[in-house]
C-alpha atoms as a PDB file:
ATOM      1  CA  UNK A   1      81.465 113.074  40.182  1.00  0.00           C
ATOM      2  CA  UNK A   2      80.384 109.690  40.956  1.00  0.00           C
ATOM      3  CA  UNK A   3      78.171 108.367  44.025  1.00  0.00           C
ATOM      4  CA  UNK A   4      79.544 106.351  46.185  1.00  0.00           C
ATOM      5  CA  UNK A   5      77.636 102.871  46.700  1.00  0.00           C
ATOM      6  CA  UNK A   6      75.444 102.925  49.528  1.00  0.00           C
ATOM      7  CA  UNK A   7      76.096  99.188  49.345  1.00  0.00           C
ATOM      8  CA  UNK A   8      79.687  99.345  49.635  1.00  0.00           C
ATOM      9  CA  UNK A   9      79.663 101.445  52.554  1.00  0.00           C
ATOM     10  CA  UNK A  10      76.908  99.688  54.687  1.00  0.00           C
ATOM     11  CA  UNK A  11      79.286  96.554  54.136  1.00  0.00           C
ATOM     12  CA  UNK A  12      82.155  98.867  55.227  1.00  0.00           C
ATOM     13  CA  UNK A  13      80.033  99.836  58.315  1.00  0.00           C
ATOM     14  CA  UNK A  14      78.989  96.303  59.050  1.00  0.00           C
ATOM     15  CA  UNK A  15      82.674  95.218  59.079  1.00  0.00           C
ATOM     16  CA  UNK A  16      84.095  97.804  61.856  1.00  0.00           C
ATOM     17  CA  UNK A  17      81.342  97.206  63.683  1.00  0.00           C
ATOM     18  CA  UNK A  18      82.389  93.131  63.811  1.00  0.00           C
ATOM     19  CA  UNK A  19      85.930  94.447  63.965  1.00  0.00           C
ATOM     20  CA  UNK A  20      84.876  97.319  66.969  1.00  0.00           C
ATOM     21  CA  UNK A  21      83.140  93.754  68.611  1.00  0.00           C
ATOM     22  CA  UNK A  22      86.494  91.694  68.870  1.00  0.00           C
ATOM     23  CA  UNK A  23      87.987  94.674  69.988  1.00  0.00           C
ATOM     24  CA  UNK A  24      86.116  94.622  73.119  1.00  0.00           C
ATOM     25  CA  UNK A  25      86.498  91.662  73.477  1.00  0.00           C
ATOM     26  CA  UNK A  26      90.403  91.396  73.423  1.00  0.00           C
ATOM     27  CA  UNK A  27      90.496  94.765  75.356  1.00  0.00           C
ATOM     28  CA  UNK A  28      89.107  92.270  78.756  1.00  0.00           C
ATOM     29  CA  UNK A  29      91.846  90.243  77.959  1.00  0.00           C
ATOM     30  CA  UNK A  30      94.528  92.779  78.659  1.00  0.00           C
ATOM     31  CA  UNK A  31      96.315  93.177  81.855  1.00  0.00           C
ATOM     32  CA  UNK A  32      98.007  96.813  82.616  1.00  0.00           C
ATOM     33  CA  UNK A  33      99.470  96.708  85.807  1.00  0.00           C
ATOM     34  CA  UNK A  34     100.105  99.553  88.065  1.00  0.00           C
ATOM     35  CA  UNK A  35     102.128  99.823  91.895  1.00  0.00           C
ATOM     36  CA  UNK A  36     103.174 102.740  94.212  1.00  0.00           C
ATOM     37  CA  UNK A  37     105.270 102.847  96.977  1.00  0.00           C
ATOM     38  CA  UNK A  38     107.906 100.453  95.773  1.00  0.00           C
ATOM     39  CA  UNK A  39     105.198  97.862  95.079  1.00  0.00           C
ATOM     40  CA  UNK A  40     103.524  98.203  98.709  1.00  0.00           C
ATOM     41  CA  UNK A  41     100.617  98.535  96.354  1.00  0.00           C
ATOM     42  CA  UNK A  42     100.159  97.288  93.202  1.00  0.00           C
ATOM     43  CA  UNK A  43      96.650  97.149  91.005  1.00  0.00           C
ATOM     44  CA  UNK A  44      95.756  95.355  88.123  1.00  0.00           C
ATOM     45  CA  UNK A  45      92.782  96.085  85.174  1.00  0.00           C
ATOM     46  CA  UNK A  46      92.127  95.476  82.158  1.00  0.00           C
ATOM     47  CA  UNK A  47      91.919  96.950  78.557  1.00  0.00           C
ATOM     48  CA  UNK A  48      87.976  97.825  79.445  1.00  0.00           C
ATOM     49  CA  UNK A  49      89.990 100.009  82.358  1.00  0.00           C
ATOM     50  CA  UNK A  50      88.180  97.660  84.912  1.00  0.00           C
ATOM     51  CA  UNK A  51      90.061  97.036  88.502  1.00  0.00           C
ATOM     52  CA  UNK A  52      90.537  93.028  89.061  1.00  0.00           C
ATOM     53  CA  UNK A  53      92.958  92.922  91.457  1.00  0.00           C
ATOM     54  CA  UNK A  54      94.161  95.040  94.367  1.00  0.00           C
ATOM     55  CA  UNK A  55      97.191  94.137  96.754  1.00  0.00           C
ATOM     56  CA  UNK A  56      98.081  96.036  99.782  1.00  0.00           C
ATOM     57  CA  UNK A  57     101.124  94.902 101.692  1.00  0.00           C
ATOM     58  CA  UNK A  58      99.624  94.305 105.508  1.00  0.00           C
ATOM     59  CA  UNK A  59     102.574  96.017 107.527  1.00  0.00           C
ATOM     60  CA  UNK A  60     101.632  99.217 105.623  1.00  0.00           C
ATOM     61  CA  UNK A  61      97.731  98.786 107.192  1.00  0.00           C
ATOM     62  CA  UNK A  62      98.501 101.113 110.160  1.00  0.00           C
ATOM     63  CA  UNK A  63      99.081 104.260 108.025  1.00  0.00           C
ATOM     64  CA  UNK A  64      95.555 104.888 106.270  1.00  0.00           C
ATOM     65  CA  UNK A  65      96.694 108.078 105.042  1.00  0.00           C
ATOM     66  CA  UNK A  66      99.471 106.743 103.140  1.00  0.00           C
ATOM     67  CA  UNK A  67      97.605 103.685 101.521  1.00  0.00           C
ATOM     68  CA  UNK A  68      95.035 105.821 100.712  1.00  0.00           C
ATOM     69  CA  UNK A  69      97.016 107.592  98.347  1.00  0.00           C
ATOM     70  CA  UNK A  70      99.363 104.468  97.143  1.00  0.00           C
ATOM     71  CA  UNK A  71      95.804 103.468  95.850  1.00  0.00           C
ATOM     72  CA  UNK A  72      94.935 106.508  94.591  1.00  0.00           C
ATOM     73  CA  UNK A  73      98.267 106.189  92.445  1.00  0.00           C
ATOM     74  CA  UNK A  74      98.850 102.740  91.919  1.00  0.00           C
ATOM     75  CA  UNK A  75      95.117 102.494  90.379  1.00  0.00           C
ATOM     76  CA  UNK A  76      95.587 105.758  88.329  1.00  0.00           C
ATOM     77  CA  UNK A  77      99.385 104.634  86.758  1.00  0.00           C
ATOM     78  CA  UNK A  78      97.362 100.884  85.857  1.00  0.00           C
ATOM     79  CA  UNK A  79      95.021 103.336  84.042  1.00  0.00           C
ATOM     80  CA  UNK A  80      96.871 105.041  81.787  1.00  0.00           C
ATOM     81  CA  UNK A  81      98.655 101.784  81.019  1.00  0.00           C
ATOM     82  CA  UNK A  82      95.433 100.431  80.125  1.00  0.00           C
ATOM     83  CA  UNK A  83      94.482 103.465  77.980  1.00  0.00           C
ATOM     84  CA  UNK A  84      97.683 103.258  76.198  1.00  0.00           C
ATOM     85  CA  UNK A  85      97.061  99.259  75.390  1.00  0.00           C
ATOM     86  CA  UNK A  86      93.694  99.825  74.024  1.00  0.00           C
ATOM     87  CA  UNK A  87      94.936 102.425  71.868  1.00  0.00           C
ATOM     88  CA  UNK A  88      97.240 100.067  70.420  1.00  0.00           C
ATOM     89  CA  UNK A  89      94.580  96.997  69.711  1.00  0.00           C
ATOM     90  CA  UNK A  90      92.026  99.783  68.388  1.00  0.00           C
ATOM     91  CA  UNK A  91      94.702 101.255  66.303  1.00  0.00           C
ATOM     92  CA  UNK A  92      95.344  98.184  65.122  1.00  0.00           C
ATOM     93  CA  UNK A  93      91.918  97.118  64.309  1.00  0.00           C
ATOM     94  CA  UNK A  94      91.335 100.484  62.647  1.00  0.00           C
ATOM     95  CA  UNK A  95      94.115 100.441  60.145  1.00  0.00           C
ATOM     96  CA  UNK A  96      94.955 104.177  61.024  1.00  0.00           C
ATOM     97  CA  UNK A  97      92.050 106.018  62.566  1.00  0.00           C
ATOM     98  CA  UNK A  98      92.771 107.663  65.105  1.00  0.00           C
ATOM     99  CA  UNK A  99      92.390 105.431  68.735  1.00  0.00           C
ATOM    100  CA  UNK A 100      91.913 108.386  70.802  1.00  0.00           C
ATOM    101  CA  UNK A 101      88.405 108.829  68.788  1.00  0.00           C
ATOM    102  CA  UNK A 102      87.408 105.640  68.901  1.00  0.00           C
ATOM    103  CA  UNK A 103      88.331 105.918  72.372  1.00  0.00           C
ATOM    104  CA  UNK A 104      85.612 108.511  72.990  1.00  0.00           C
ATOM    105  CA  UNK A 105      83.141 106.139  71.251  1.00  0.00           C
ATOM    106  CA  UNK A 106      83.667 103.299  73.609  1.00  0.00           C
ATOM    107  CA  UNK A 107      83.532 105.634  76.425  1.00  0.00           C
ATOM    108  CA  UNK A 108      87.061 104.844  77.333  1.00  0.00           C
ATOM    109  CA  UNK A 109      89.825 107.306  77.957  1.00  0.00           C
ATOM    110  CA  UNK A 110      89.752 110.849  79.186  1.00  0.00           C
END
């Protein structure tokens, strides 16, 4: 049984860690979008699960209760759209390893 080439695989290495690098880099460029309450809130963040954008609808403002928790879901909905988005890029990028893995690695994901 043969040895594999240490050479080989520190090239291997070096290219999905360039490859890992424009990940994260087109991961801020993706927008999920999330919104509760019939769009009374809606959220936006991106692939790197970071909130840019918030919108409340003002004549919901007197019930705190109730934006509370259109927050609460309208940010958690964006995430999982987000999650699912960077799974696709990274699966993409990783010609089939598993995203959810690589997930864990970027500290992304549940």
């Amino acid at each position: 049984m043969s040895m594999p080439n240490f050479n080989d695989m520190m090239k291997q290495l070096k290219e999905a860690g360039e490859k890992m690098q424009d990940v994260h880099k087109q991961l801020e460029k993706l927008i999920a979008e999330g919104e509760a309450g019939g769009g009374m809130v809606t959220v936006k963040v991106n692939g790197r699960q970071k909130l840019l954008e918030l919108r409340i609808d003002p004549e919901i403002m007197d019930d705190v209760e109730m934006v509370q928790d259109l927050v609460v879901a309208a940010v958690n909905k964006a995430l999982e759209s987000s999650i699912q988005l960077a799974q696709g890029e990274i699966s993409k990028a990783a010609g089939g390893i598993n995203p959810a893995d690589l997930l864990k690695n970027l500290n992304l994901g549940k």
